[in-house]
PDB file of N, CA and C in Angstrom:
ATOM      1  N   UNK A   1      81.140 126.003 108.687  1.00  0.00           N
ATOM      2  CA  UNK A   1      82.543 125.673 108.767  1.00  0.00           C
ATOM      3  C   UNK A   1      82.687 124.147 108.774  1.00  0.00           C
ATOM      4  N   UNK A   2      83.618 123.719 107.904  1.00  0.00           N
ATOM      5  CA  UNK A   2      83.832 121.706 107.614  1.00  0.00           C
ATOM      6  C   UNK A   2      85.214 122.097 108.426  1.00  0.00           C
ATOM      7  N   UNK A   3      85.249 120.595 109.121  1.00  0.00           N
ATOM      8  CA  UNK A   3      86.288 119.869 109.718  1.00  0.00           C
ATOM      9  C   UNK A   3      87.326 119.206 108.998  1.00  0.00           C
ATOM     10  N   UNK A   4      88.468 119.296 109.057  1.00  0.00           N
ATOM     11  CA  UNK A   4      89.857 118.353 108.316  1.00  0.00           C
ATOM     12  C   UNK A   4      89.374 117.561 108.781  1.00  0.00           C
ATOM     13  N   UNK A   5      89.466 116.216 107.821  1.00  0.00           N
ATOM     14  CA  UNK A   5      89.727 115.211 107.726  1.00  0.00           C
ATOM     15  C   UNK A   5      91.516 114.750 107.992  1.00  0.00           C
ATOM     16  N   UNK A   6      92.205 114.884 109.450  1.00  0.00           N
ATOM     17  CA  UNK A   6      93.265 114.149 109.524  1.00  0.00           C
ATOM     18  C   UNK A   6      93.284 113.273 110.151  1.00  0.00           C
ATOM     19  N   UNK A   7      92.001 112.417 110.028  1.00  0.00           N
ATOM     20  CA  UNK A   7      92.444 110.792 110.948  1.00  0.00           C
ATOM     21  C   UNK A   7      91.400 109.733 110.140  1.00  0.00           C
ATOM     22  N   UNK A   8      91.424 108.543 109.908  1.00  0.00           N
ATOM     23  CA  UNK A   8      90.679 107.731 109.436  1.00  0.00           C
ATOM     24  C   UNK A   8      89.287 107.948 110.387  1.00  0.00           C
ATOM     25  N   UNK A   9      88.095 108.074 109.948  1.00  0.00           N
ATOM     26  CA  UNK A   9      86.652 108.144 110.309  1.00  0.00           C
ATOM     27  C   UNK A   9      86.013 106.939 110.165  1.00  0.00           C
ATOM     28  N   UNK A  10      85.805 106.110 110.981  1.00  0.00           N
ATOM     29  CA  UNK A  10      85.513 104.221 110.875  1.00  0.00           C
ATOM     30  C   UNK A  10      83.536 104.414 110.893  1.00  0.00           C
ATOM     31  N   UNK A  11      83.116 103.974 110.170  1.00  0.00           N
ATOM     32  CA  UNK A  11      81.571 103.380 110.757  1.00  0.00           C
ATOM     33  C   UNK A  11      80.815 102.578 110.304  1.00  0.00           C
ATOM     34  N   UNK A  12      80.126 101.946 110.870  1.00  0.00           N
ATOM     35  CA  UNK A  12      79.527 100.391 110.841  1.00  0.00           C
ATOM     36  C   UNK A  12      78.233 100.725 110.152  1.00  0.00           C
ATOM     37  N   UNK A  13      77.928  99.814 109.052  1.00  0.00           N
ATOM     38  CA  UNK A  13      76.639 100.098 108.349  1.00  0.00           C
ATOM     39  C   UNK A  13      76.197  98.355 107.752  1.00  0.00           C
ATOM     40  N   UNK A  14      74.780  98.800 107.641  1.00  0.00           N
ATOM     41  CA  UNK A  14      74.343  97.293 106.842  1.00  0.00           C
ATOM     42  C   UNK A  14      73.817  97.443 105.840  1.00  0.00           C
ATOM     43  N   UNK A  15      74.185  96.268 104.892  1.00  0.00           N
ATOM     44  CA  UNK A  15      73.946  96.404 103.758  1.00  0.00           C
ATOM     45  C   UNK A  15      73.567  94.632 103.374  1.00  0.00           C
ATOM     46  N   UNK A  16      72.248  94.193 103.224  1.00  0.00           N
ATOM     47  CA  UNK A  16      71.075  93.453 102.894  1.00  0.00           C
ATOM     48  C   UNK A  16      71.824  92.324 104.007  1.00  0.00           C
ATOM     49  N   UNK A  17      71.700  92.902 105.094  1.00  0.00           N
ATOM     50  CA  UNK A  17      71.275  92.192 106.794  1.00  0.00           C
ATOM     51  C   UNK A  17      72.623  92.116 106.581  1.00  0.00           C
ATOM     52  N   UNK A  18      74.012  92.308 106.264  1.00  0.00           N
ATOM     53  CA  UNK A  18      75.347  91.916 106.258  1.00  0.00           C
ATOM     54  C   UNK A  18      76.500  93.751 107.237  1.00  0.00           C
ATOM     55  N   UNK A  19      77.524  93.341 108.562  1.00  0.00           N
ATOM     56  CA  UNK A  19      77.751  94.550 108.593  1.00  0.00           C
ATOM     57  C   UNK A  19      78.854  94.500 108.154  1.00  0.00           C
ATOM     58  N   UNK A  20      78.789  96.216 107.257  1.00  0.00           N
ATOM     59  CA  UNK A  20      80.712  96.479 106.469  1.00  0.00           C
ATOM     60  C   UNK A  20      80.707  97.694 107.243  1.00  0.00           C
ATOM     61  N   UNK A  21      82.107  97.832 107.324  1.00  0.00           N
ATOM     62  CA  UNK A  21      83.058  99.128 107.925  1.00  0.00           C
ATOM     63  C   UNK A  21      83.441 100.173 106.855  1.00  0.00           C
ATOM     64  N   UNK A  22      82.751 100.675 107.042  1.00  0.00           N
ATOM     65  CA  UNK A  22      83.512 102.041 105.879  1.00  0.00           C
ATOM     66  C   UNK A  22      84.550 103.135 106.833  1.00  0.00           C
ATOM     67  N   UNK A  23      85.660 103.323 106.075  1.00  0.00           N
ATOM     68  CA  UNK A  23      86.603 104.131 106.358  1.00  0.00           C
ATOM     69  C   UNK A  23      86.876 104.787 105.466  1.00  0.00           C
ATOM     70  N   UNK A  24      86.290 106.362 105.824  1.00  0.00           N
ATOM     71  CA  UNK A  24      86.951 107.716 105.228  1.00  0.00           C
ATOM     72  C   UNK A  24      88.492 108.108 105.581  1.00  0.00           C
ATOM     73  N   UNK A  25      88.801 108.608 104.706  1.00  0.00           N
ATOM     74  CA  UNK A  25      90.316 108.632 105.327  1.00  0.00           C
ATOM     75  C   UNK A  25      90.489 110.534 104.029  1.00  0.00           C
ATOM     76  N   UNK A  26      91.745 111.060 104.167  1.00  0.00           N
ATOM     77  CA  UNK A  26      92.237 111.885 103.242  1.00  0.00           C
ATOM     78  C   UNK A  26      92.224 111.300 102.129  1.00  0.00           C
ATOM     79  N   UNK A  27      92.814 110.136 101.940  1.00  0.00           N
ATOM     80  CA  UNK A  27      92.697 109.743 100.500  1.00  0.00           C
ATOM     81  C   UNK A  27      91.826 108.812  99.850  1.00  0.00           C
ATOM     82  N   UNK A  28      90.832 108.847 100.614  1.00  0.00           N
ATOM     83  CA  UNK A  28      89.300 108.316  99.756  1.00  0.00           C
ATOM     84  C   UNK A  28      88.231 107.482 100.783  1.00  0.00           C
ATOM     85  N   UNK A  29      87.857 106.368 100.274  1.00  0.00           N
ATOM     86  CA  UNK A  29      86.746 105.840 101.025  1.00  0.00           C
ATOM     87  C   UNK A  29      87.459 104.065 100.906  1.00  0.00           C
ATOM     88  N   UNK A  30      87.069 103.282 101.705  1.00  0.00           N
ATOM     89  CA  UNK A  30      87.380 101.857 101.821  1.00  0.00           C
ATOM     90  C   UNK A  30      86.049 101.384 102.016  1.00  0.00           C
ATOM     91  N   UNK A  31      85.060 100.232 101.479  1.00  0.00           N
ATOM     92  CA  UNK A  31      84.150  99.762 101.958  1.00  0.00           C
ATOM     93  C   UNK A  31      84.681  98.154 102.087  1.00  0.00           C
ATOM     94  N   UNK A  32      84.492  97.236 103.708  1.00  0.00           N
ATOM     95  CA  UNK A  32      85.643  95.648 103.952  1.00  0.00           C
ATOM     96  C   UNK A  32      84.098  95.613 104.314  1.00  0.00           C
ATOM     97  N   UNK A  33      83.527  94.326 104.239  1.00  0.00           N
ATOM     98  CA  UNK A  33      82.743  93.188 105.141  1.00  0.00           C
ATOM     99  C   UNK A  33      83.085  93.586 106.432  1.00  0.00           C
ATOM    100  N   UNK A  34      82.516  93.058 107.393  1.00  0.00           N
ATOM    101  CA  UNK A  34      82.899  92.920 108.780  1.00  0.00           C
ATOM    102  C   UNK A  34      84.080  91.506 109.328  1.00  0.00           C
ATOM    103  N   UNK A  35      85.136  91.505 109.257  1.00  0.00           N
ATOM    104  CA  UNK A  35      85.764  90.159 109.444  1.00  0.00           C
ATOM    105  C   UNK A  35      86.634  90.250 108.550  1.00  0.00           C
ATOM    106  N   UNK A  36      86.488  90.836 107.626  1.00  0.00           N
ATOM    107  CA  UNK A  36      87.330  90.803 106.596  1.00  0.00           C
ATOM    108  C   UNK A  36      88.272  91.766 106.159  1.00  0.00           C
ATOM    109  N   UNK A  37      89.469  91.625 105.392  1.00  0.00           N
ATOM    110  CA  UNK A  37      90.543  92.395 105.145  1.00  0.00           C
ATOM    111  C   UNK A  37      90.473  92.802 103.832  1.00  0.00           C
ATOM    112  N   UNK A  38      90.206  92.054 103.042  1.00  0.00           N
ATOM    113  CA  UNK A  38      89.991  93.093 101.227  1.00  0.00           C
ATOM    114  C   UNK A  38      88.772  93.505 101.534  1.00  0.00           C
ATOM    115  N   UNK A  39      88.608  94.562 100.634  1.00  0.00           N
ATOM    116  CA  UNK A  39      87.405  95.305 100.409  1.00  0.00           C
ATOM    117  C   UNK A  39      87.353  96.084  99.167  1.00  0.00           C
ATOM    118  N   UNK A  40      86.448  97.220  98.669  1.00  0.00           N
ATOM    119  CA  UNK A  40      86.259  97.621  97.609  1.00  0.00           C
ATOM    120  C   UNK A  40      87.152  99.308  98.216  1.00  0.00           C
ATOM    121  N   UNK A  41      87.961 100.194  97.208  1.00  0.00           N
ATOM    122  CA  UNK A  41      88.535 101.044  97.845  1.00  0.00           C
ATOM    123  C   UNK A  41      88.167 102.101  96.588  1.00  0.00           C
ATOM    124  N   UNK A  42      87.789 103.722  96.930  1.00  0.00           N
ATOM    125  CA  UNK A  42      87.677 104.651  96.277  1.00  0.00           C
ATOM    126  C   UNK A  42      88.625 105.931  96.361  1.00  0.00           C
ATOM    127  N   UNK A  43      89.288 105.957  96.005  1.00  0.00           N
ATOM    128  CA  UNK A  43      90.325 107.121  95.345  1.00  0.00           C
ATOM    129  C   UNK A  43      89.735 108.750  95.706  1.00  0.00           C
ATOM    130  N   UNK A  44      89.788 109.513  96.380  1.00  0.00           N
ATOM    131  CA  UNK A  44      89.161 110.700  95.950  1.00  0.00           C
ATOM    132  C   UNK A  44      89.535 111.170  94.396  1.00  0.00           C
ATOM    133  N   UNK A  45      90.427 111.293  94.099  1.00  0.00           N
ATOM    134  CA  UNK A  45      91.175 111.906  92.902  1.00  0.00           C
ATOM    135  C   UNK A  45      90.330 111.371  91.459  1.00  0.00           C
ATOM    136  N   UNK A  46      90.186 109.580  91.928  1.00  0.00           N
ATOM    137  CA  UNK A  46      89.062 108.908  90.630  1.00  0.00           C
ATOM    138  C   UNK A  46      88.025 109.637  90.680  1.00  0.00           C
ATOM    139  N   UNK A  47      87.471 109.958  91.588  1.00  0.00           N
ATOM    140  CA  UNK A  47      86.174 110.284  92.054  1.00  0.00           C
ATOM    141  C   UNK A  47      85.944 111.375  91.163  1.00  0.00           C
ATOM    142  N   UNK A  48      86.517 112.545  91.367  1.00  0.00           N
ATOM    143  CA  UNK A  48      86.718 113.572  90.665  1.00  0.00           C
ATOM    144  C   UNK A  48      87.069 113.872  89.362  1.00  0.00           C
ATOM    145  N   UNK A  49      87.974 112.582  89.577  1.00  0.00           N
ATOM    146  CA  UNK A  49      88.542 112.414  88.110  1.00  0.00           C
ATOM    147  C   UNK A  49      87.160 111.834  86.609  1.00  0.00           C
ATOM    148  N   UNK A  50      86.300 111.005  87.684  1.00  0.00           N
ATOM    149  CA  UNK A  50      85.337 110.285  86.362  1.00  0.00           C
ATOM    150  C   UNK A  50      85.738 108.701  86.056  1.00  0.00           C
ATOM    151  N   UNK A  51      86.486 108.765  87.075  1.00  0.00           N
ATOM    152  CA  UNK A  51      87.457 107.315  86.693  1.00  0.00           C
ATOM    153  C   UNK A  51      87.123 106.020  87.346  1.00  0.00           C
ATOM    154  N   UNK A  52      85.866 106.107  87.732  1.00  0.00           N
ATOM    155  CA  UNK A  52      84.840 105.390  89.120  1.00  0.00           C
ATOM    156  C   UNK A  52      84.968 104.253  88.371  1.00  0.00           C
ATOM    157  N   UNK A  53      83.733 104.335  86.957  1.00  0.00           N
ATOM    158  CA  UNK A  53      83.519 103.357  85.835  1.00  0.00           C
ATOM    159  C   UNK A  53      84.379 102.487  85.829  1.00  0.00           C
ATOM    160  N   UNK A  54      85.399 103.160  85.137  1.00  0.00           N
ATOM    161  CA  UNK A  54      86.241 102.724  84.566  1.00  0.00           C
ATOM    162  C   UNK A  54      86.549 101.817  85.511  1.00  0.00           C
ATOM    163  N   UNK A  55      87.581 102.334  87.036  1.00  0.00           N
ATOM    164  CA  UNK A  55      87.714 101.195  87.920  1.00  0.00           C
ATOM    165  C   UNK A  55      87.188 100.213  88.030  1.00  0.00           C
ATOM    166  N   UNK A  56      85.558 100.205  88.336  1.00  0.00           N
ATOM    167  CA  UNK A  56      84.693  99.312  88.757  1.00  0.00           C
ATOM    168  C   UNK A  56      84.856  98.251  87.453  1.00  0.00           C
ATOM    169  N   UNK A  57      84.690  98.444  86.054  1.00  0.00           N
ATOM    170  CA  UNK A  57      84.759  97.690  85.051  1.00  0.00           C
ATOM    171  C   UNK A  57      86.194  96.944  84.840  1.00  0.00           C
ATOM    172  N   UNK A  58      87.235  97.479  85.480  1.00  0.00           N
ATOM    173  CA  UNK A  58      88.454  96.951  85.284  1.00  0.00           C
ATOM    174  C   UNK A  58      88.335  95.758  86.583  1.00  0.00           C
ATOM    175  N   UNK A  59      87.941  96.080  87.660  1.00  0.00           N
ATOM    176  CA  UNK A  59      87.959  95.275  88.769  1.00  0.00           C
ATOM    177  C   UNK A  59      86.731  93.797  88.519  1.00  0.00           C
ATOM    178  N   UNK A  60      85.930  94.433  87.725  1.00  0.00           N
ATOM    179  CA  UNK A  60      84.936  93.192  87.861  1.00  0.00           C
ATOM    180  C   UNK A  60      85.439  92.124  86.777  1.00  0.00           C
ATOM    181  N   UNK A  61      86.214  92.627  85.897  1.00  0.00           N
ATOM    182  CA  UNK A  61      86.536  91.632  84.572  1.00  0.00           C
ATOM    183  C   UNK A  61      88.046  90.906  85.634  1.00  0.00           C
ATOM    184  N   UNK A  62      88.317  91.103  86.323  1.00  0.00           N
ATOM    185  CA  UNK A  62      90.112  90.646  86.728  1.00  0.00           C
ATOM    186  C   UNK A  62      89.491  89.865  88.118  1.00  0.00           C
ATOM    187  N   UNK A  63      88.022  89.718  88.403  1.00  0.00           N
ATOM    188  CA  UNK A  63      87.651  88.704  89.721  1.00  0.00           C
ATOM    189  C   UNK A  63      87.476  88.033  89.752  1.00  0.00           C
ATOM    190  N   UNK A  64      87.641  87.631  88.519  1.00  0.00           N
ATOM    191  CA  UNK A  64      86.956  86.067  87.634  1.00  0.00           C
ATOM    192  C   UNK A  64      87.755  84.524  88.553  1.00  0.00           C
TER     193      UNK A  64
END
Protein backbone atom coordinates (compact mmCIF):
# COMPACT_ATOMS: atom_id res chain seq x y z
CA UNK A 1 0.00 0.00 0.00
CA UNK A 2 1.69 3.79 -1.22
CA UNK A 3 0.96 6.87 0.74
CA UNK A 4 -0.67 10.30 -0.86
CA UNK A 5 1.52 12.56 -1.44
CA UNK A 6 -0.52 15.75 0.16
CA UNK A 7 2.24 17.79 1.63
CA UNK A 8 5.65 18.88 0.22
CA UNK A 9 8.37 15.96 1.32
CA UNK A 10 11.78 18.19 1.96
CA UNK A 11 15.30 16.23 2.06
CA UNK A 12 18.80 17.14 2.27
CA UNK A 13 21.28 15.38 -0.06
CA UNK A 14 24.91 15.93 -1.43
CA UNK A 15 25.93 16.22 -4.48
CA UNK A 16 30.07 16.53 -5.18
CA UNK A 17 30.58 17.76 -1.30
CA UNK A 18 27.72 20.62 -2.06
CA UNK A 19 24.08 20.30 0.13
CA UNK A 20 20.67 20.71 -2.16
CA UNK A 21 17.10 20.31 -0.84
CA UNK A 22 14.94 18.34 -2.91
CA UNK A 23 11.22 18.81 -2.61
CA UNK A 24 8.65 16.29 -3.77
CA UNK A 25 5.51 17.82 -3.86
CA UNK A 26 2.01 16.55 -6.05
CA UNK A 27 3.20 18.37 -8.81
CA UNK A 28 6.72 17.18 -9.36
CA UNK A 29 10.22 17.42 -7.95
CA UNK A 30 12.32 20.86 -7.19
CA UNK A 31 16.12 20.33 -6.86
CA UNK A 32 17.62 24.48 -4.95
CA UNK A 33 21.37 24.47 -3.60
CA UNK A 34 21.27 24.91 0.02
CA UNK A 35 20.90 28.90 0.53
CA UNK A 36 19.42 29.33 -2.40
CA UNK A 37 16.02 30.19 -4.04
CA UNK A 38 16.15 29.16 -7.92
CA UNK A 39 16.67 25.77 -8.59
CA UNK A 40 16.14 23.17 -11.32
CA UNK A 41 12.16 22.09 -11.22
CA UNK A 42 10.50 18.75 -12.74
CA UNK A 43 6.93 18.60 -13.82
CA UNK A 44 5.42 15.16 -13.16
CA UNK A 45 3.25 15.46 -16.32
CA UNK A 46 6.91 16.25 -18.46
CA UNK A 47 8.11 13.37 -16.88
CA UNK A 48 5.60 11.20 -18.30
CA UNK A 49 5.10 13.17 -20.95
CA UNK A 50 8.99 12.61 -22.51
CA UNK A 51 9.33 16.25 -22.30
CA UNK A 52 12.46 16.07 -19.73
CA UNK A 53 14.94 16.62 -22.93
CA UNK A 54 13.36 18.83 -24.35
CA UNK A 55 13.11 21.07 -21.08
CA UNK A 56 16.59 20.54 -20.07
CA UNK A 57 17.76 21.67 -23.78
CA UNK A 58 15.46 24.66 -23.75
CA UNK A 59 16.78 25.73 -20.24
CA UNK A 60 20.47 25.28 -20.98
CA UNK A 61 20.43 27.38 -24.35
CA UNK A 62 18.30 30.55 -22.40
CA UNK A 63 21.29 30.51 -19.27
CA UNK A 64 23.64 31.96 -21.31
Amino acid sequence: MTTKLDKPLRREIQIEDRPYTLTIDADGLKLVEKGRRNGQELRWTDLVNGNTALNAALSASTER
